[in-house]
C-alpha atoms as a PDB file:
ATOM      1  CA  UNK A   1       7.353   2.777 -24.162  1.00  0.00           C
ATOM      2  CA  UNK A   2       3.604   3.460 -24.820  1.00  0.00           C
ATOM      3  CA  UNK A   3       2.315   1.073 -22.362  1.00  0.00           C
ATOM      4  CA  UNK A   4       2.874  -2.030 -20.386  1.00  0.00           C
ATOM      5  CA  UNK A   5       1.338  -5.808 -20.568  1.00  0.00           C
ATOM      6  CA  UNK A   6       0.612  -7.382 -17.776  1.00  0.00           C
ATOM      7  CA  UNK A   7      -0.725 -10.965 -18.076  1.00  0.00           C
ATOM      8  CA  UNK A   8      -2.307 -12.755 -14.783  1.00  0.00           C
ATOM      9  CA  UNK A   9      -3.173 -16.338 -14.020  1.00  0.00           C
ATOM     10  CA  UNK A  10       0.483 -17.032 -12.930  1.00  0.00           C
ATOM     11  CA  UNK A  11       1.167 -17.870  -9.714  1.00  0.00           C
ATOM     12  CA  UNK A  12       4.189 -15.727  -8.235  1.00  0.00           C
ATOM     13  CA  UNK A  13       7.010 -17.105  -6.196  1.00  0.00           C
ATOM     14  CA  UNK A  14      10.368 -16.154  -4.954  1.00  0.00           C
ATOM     15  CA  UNK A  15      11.940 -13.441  -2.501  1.00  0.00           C
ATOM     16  CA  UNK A  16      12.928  -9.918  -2.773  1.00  0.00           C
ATOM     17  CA  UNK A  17      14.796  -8.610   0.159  1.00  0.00           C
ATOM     18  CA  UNK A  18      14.284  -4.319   0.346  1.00  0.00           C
ATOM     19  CA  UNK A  19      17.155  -2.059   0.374  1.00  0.00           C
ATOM     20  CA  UNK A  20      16.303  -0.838   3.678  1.00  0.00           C
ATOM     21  CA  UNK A  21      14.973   2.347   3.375  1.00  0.00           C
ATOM     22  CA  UNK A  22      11.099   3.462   3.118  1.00  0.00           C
ATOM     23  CA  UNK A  23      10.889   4.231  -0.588  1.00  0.00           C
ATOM     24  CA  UNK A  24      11.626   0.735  -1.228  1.00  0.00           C
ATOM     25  CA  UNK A  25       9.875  -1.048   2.081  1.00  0.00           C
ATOM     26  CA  UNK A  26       6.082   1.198   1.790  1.00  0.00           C
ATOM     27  CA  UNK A  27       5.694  -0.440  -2.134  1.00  0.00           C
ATOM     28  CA  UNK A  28       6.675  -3.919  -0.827  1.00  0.00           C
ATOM     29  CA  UNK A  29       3.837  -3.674   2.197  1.00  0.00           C
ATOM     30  CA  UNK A  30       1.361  -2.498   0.368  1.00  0.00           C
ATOM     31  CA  UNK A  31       1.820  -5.485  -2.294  1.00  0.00           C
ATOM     32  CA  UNK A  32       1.340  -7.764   1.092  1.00  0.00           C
ATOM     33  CA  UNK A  33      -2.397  -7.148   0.493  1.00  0.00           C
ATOM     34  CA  UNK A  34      -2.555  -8.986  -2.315  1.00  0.00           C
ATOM     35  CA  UNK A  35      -2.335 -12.581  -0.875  1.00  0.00           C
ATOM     36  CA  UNK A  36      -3.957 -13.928   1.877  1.00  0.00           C
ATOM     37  CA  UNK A  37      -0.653 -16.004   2.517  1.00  0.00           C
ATOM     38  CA  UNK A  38       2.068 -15.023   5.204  1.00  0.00           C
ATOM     39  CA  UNK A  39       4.908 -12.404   3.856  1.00  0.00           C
ATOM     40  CA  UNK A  40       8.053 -11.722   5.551  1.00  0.00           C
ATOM     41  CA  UNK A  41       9.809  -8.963   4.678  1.00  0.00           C
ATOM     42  CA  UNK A  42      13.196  -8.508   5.926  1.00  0.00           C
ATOM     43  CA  UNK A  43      15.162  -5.032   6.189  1.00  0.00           C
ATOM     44  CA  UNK A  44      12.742  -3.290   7.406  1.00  0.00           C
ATOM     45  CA  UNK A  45      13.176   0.530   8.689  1.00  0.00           C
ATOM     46  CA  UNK A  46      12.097   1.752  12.031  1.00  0.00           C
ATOM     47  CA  UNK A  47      10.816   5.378  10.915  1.00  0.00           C
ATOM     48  CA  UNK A  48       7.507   6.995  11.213  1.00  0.00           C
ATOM     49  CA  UNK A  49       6.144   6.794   7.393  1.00  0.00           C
ATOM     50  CA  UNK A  50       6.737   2.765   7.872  1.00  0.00           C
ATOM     51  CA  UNK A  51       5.338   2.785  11.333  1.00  0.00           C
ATOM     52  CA  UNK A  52       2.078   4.695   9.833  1.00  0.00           C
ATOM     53  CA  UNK A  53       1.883   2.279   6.551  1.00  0.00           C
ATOM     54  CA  UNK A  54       1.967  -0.369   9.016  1.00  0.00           C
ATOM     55  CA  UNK A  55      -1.183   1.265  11.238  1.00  0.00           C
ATOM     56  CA  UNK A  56      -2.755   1.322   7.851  1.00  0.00           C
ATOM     57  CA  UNK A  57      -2.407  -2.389   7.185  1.00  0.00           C
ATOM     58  CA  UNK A  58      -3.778  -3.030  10.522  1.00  0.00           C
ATOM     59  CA  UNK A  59      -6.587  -0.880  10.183  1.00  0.00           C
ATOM     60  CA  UNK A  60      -7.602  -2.575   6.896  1.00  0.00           C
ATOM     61  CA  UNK A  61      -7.680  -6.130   9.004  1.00  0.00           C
ATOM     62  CA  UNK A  62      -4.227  -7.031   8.091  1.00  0.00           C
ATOM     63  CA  UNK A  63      -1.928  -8.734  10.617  1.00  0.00           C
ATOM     64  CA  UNK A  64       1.367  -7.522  11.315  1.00  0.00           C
ATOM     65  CA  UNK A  65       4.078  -9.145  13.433  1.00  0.00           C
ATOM     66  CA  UNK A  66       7.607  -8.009  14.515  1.00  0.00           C
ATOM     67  CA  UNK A  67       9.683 -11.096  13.915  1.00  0.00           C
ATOM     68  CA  UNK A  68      12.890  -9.594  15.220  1.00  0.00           C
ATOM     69  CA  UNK A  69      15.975  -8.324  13.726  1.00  0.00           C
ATOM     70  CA  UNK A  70      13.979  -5.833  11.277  1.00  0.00           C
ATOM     71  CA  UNK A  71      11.840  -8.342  10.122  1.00  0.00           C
ATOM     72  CA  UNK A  72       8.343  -8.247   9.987  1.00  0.00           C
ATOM     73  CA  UNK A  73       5.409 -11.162   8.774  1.00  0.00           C
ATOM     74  CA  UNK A  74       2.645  -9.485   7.008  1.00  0.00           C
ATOM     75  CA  UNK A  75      -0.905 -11.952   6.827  1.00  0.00           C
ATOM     76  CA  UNK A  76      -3.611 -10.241   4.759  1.00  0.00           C
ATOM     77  CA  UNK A  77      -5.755 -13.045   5.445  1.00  0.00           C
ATOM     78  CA  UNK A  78      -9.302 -11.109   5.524  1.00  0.00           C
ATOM     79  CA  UNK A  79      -9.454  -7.855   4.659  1.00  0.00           C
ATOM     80  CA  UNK A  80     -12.126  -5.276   4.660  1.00  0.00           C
ATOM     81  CA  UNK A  81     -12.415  -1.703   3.080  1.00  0.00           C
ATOM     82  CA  UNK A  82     -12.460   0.800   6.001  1.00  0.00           C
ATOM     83  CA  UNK A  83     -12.340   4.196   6.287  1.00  0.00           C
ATOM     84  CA  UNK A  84      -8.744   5.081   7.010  1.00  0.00           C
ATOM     85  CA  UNK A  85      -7.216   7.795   9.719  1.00  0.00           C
ATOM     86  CA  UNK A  86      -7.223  10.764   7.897  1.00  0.00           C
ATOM     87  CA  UNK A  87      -4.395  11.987  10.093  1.00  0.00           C
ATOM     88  CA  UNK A  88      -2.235   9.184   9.224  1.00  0.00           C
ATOM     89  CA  UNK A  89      -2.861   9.275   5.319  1.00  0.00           C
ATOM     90  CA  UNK A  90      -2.436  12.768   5.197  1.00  0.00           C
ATOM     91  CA  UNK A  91       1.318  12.007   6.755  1.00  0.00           C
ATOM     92  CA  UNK A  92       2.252   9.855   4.677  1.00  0.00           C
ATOM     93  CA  UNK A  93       2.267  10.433   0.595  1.00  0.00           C
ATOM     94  CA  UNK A  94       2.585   6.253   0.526  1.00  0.00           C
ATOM     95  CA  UNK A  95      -0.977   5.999   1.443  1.00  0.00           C
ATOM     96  CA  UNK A  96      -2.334   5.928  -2.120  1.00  0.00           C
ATOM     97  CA  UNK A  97      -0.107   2.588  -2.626  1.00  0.00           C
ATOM     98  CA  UNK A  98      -2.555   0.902  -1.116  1.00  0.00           C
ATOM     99  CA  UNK A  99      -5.392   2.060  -3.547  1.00  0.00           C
ATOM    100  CA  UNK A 100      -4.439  -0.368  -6.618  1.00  0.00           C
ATOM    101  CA  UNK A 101      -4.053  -3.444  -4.056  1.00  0.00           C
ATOM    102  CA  UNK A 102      -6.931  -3.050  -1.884  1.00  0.00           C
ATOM    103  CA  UNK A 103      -9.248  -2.016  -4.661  1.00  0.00           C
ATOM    104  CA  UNK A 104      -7.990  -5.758  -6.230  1.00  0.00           C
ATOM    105  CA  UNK A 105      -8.816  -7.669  -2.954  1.00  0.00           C
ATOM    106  CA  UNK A 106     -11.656  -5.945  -1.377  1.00  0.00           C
ATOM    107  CA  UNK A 107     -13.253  -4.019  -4.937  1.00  0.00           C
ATOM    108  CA  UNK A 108     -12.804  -0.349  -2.699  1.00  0.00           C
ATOM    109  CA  UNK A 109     -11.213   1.580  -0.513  1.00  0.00           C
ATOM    110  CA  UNK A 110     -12.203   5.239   1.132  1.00  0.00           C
ATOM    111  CA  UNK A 111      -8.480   7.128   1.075  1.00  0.00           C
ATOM    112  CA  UNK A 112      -8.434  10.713   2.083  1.00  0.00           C
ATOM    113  CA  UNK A 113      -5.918  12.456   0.095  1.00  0.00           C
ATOM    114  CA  UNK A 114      -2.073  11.672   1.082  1.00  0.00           C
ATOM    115  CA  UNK A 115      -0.008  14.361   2.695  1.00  0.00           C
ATOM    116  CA  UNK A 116       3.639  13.747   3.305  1.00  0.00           C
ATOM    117  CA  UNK A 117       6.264  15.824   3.335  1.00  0.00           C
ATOM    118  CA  UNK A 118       6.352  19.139   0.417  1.00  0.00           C
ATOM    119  CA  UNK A 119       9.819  18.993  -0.961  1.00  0.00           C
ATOM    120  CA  UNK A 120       8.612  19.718  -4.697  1.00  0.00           C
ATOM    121  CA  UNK A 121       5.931  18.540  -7.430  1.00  0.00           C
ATOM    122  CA  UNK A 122       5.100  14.881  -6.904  1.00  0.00           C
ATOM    123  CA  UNK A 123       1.969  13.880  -8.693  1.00  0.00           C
ATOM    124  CA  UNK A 124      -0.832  11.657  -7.787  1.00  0.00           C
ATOM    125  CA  UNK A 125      -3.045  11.292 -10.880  1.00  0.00           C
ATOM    126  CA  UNK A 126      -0.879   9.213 -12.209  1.00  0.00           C
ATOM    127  CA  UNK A 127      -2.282   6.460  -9.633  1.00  0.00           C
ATOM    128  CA  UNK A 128      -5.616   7.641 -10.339  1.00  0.00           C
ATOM    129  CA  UNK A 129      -5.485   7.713 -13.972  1.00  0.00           C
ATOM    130  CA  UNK A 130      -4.082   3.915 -13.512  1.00  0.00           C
ATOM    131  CA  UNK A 131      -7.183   3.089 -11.411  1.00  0.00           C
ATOM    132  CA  UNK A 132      -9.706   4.285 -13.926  1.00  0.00           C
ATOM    133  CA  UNK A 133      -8.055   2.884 -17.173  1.00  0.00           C
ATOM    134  CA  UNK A 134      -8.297  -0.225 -15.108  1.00  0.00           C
ATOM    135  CA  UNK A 135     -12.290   0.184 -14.516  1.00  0.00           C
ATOM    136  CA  UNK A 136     -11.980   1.449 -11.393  1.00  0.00           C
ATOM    137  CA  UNK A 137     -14.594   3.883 -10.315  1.00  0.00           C
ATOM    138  CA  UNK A 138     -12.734   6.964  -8.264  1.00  0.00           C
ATOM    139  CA  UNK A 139     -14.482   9.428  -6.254  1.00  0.00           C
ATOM    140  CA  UNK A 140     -13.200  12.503  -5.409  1.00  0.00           C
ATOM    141  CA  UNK A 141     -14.591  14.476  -2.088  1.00  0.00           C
ATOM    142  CA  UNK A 142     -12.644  17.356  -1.213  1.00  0.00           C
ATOM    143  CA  UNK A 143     -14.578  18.261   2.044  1.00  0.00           C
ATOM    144  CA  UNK A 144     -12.434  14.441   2.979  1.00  0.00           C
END
């Protein structure tokens, strides 16, 4: 496949319950920023790299509540592009989800490169490269 079509102006319904582990939860809160209405995700993992995503959220004016029972309600009513913890982006690698979403909602976002844990080669410009064959203008600083 050379590329994919996406086509907008369709409003989105329906539910998606995560399998219960980060690698599927950290995608599905990040995607919370793009709608001001009230998410609940179900499933949701108690670990550190969901704890930090969630920090991130709330740091970027986004309202998280623990429903109980592994559920959470997500309400990116108003968002605003802040500077983000350095420490906590460069724990988790699932900080750059955010980029594509909050770059959507807010038009920027200041990220300082992810971190995570080393356990081989797992690129990044692939989410940058997305950004800027969308029009997004990326700046690199590496004194971030």
């Amino acid at each position: 496949m050379e590329k994919f079509v996406i086509e907008g102006g369709i409003p989105l319904h329906g539910e998606v319950t995560p399998g219960g582990n980060k690698n599927a939860a950290l995608p599905l809160l990040a995607a919370c920023l793009l709608t001001e209405e009230p998410v609940v995700i179900h499933n949701v993992p108690y670990i550190r790299d969901v704890s930090d995503m969630r920090h991130l959220l709330e740091s970027l004016g986004v309202q998280v509540d623990d429903l109980g029972d592994d559920s959470w309600r997500i309400t990116a009513r108003t968002v605003r592009p802040a500077d983000l913890d350095p420490d906590l982006c460069r724990r988790i690698r699932a900080s750059i989800l955010l980029a594509g979403p909050m770059t959507a909602r807010a038009g920027e976002l200041n990220l300082f490169p992810p971190g995570g844990d080393v356990i081989g080669r797992r690129r990044l410009d692939t989410h940058i490269l997305a950004l800027k064959v969308l029009g997004v203008e990326v700046n690199y600083d590496r004194k971030l």
